[in-house]
PDB file of N, CA and C in Angstrom:
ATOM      1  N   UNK A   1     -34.205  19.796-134.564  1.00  0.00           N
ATOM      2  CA  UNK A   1     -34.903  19.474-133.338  1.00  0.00           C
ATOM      3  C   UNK A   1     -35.224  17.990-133.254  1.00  0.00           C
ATOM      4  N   UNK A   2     -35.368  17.000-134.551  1.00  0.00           N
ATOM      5  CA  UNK A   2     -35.545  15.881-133.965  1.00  0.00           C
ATOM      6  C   UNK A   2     -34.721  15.228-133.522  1.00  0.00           C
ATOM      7  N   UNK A   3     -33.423  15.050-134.113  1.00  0.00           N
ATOM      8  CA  UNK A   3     -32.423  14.241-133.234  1.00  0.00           C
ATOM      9  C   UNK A   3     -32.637  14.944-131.503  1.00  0.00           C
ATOM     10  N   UNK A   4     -32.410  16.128-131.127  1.00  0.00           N
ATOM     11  CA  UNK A   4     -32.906  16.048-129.380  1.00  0.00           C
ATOM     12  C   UNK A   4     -34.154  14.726-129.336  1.00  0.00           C
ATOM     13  N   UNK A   5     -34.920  15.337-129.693  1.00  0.00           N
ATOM     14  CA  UNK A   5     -36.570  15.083-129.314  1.00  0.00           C
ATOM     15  C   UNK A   5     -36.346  12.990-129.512  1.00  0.00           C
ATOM     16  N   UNK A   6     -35.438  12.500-130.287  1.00  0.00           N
ATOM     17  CA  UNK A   6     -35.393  11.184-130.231  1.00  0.00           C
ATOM     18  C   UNK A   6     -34.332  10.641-129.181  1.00  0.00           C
ATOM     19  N   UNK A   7     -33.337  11.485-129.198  1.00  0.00           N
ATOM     20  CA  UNK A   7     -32.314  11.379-128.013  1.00  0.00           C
ATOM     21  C   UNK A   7     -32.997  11.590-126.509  1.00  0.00           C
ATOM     22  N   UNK A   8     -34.006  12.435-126.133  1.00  0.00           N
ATOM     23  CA  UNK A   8     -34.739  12.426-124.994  1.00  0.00           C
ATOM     24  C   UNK A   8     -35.691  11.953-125.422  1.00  0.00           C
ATOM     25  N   UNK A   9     -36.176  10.677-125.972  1.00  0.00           N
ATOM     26  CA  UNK A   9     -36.994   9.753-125.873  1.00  0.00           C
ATOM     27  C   UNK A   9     -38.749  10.488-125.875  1.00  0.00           C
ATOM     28  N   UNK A  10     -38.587  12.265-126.577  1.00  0.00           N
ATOM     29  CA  UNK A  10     -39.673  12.855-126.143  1.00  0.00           C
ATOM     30  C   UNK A  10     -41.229  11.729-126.794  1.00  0.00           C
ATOM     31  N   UNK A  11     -41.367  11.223-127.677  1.00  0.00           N
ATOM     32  CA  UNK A  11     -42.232  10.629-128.119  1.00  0.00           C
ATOM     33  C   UNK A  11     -43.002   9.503-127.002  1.00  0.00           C
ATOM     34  N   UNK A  12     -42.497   8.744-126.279  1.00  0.00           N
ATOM     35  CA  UNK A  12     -42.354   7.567-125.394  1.00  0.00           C
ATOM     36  C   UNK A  12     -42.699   8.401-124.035  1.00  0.00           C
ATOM     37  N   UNK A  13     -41.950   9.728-123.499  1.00  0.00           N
ATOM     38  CA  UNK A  13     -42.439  10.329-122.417  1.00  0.00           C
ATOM     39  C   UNK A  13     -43.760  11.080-122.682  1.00  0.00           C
ATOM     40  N   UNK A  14     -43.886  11.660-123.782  1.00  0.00           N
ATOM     41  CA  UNK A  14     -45.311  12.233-123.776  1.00  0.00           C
ATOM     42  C   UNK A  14     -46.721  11.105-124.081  1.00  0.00           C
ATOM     43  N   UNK A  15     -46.135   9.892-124.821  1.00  0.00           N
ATOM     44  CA  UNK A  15     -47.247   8.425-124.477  1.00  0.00           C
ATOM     45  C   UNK A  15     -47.499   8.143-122.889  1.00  0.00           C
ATOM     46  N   UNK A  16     -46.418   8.463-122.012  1.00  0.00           N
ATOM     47  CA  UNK A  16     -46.521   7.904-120.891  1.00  0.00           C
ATOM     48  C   UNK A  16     -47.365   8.618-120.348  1.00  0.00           C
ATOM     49  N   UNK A  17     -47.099  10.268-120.323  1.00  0.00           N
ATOM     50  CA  UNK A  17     -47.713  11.484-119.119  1.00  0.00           C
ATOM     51  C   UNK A  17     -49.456  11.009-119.589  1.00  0.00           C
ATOM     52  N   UNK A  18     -49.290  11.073-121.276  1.00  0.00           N
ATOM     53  CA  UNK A  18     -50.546  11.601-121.416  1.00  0.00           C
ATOM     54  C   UNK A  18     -51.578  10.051-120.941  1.00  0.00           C
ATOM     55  N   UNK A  19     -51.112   8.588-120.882  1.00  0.00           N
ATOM     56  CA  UNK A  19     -51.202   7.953-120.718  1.00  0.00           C
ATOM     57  C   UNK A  19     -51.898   7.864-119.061  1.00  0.00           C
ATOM     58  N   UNK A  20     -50.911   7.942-118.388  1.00  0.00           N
ATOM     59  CA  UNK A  20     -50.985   8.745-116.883  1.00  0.00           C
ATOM     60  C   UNK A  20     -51.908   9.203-116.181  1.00  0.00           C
ATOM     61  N   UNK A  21     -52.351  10.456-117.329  1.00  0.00           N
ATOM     62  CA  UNK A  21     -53.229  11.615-117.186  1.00  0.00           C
ATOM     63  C   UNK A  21     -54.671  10.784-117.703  1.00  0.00           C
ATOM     64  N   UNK A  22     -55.160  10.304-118.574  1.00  0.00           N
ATOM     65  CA  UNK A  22     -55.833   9.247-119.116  1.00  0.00           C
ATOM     66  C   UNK A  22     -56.672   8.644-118.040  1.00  0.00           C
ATOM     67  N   UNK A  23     -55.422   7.986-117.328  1.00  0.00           N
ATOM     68  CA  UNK A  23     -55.798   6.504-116.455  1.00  0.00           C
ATOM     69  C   UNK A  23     -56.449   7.580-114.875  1.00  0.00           C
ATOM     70  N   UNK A  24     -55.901   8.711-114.282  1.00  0.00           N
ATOM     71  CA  UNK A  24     -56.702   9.641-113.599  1.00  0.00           C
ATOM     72  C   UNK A  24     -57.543  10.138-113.925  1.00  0.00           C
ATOM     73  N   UNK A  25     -58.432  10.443-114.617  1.00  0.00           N
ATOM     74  CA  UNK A  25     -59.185  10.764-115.136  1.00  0.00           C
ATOM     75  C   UNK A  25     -59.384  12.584-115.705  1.00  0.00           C
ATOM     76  N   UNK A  26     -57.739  12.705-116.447  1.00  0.00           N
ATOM     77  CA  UNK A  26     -57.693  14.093-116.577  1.00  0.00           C
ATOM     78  C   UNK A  26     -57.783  14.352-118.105  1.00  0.00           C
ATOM     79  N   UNK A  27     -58.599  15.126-118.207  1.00  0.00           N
ATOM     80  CA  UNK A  27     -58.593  15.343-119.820  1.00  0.00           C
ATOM     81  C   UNK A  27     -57.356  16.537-120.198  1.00  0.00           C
ATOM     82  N   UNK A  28     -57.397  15.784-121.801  1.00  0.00           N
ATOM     83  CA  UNK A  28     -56.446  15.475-122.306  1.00  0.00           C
ATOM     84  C   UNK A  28     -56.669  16.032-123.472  1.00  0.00           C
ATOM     85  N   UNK A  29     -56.089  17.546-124.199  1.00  0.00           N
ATOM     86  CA  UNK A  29     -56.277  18.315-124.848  1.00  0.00           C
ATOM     87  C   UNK A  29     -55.568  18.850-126.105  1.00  0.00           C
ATOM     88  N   UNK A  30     -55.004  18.560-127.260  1.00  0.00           N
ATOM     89  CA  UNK A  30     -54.055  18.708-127.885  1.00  0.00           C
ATOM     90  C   UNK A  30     -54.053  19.809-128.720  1.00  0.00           C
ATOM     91  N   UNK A  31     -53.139  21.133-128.727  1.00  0.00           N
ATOM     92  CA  UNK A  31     -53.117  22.119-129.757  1.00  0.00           C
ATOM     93  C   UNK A  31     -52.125  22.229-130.472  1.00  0.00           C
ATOM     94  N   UNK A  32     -52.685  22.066-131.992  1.00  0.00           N
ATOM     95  CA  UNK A  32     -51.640  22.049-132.907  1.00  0.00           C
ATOM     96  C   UNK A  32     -51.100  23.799-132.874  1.00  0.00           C
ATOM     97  N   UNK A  33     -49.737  23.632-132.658  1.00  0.00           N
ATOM     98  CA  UNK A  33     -49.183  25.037-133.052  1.00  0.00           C
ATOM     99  C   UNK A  33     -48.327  25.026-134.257  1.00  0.00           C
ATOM    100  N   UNK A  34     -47.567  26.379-134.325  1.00  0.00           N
ATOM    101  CA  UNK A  34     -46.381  26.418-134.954  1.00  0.00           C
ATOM    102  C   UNK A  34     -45.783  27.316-134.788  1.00  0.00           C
ATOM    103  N   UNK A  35     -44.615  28.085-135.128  1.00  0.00           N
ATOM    104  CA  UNK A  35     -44.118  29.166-135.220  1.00  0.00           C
ATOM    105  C   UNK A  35     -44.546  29.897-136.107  1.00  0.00           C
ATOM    106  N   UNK A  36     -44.979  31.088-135.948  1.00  0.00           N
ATOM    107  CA  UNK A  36     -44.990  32.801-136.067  1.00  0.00           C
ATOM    108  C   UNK A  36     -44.368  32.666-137.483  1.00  0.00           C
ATOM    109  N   UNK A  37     -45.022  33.046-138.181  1.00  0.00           N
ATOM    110  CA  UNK A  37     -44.611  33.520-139.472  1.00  0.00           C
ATOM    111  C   UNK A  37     -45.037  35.094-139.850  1.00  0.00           C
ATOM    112  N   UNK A  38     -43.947  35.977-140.697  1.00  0.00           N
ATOM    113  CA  UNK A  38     -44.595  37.262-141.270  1.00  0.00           C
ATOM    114  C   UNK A  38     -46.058  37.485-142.066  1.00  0.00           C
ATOM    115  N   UNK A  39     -47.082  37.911-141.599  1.00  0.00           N
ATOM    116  CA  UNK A  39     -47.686  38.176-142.369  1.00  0.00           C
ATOM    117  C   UNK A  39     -49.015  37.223-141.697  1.00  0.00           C
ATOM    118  N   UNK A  40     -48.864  36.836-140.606  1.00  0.00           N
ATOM    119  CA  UNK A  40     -49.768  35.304-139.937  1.00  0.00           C
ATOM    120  C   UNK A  40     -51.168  36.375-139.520  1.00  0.00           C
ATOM    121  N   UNK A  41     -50.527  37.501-139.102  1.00  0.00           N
ATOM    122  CA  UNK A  41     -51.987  38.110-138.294  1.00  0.00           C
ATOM    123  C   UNK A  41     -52.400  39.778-139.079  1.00  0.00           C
ATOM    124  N   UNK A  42     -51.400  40.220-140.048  1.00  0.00           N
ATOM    125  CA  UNK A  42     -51.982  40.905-140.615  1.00  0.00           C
ATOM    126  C   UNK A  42     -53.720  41.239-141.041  1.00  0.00           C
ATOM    127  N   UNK A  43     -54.287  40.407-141.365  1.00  0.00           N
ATOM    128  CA  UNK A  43     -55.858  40.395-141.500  1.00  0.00           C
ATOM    129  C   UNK A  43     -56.792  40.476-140.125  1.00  0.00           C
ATOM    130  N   UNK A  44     -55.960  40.133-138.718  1.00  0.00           N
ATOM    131  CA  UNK A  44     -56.515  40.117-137.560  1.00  0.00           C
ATOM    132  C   UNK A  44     -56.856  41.665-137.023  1.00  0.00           C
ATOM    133  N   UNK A  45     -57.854  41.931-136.708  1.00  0.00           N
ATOM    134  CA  UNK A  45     -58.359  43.245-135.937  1.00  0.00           C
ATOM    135  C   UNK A  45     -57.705  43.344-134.437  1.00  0.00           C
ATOM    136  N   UNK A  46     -58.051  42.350-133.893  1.00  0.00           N
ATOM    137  CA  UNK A  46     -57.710  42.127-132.478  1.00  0.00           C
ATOM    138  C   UNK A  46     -56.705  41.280-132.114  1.00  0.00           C
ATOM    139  N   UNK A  47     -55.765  41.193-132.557  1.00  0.00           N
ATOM    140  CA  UNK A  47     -54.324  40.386-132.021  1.00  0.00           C
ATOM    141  C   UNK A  47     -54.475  39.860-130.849  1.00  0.00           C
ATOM    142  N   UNK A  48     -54.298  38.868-130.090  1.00  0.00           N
ATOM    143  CA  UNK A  48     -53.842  38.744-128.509  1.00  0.00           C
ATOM    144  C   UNK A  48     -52.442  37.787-128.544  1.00  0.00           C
ATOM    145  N   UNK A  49     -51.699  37.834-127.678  1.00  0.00           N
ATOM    146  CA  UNK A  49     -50.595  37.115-127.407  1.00  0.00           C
ATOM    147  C   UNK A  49     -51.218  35.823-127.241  1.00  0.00           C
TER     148      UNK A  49
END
């Protein structure tokens, strides 16, 4: 995935939006994710999507 993500310049467009969003006065919220692994929600009672 990084060669895309450097080939569409994603680093430089998401400085800009969030940049953008900044200068309007829109907050600006970041969630670290990841992919789903086996075994991630086993201990969870209540799952939600």
């Amino acid at each position: 995935m990084e060669p895309v993500a450097k080939e569409v310049g994603l680093l430089d467009n998401l400085r800009s939006v969030v940049g953008a969003a900044r200068e309007a006065g829109v907050r600006v919220v970041f969630v670290p994710h990841r992919r789903w692994q086996p075994g991630d929600y086993e201990t969870w009672d209540h799952p939600n999507s």
